[in-house]
Protein backbone atom coordinates (compact mmCIF):
# COMPACT_ATOMS: atom_id res chain seq x y z
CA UNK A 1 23.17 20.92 -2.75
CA UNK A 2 21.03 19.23 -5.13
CA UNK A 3 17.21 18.37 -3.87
CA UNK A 4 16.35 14.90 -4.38
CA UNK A 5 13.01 14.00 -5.88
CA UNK A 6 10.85 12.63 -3.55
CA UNK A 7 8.73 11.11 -6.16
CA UNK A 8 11.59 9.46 -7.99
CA UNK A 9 10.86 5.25 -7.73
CA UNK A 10 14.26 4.70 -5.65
CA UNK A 11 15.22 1.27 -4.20
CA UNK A 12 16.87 0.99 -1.10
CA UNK A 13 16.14 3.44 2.42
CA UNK A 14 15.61 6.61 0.61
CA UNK A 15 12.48 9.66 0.88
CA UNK A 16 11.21 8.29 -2.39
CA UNK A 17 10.94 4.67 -1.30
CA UNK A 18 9.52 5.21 2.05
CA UNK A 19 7.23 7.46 0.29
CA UNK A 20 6.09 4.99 -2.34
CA UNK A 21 5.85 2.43 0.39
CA UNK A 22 3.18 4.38 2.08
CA UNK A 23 1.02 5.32 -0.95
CA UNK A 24 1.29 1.29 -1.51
CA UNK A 25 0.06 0.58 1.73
CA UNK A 26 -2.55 3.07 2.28
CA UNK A 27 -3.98 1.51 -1.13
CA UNK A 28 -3.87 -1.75 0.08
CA UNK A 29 -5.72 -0.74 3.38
CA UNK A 30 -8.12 0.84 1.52
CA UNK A 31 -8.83 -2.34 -0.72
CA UNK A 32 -8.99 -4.51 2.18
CA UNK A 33 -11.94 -2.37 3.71
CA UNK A 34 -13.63 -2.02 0.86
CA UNK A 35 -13.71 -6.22 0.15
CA UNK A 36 -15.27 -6.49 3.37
CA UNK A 37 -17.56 -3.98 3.12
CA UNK A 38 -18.68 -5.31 -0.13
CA UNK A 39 -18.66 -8.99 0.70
CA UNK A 40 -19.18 -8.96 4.33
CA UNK A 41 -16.16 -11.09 5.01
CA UNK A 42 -12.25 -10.73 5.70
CA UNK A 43 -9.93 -10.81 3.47
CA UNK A 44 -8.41 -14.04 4.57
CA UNK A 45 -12.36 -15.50 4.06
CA UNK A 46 -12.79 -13.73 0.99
CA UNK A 47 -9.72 -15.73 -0.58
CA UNK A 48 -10.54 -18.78 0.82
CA UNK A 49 -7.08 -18.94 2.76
CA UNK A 50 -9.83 -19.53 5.94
């Protein structure tokens, strides 16, 4: 049995993807914060979608 590569940029419901997915996410969390930190408003404000 062969291990799979959990780091491997795989499309579809695999480790790799949902991995990937998260590291995504926790880097778009992280970017939201830190524009409203730095600007003192919300995203949504920030981009003038408010």
């Amino acid at each position: 049995m062969q291990e799979e590569n959990r780091n491997a940029w795989n499309w579809g419901f695999t480790a790799g993807a949902e991995n990937w997915n998260g590291r995504l996410a926790m880097i778009g969390y992280a970017a939201a914060v830190i524009i409203e930190l730095v600007s003192g408003q919300g995203v949504l404000h920030f981009w003038g979608l408010l």
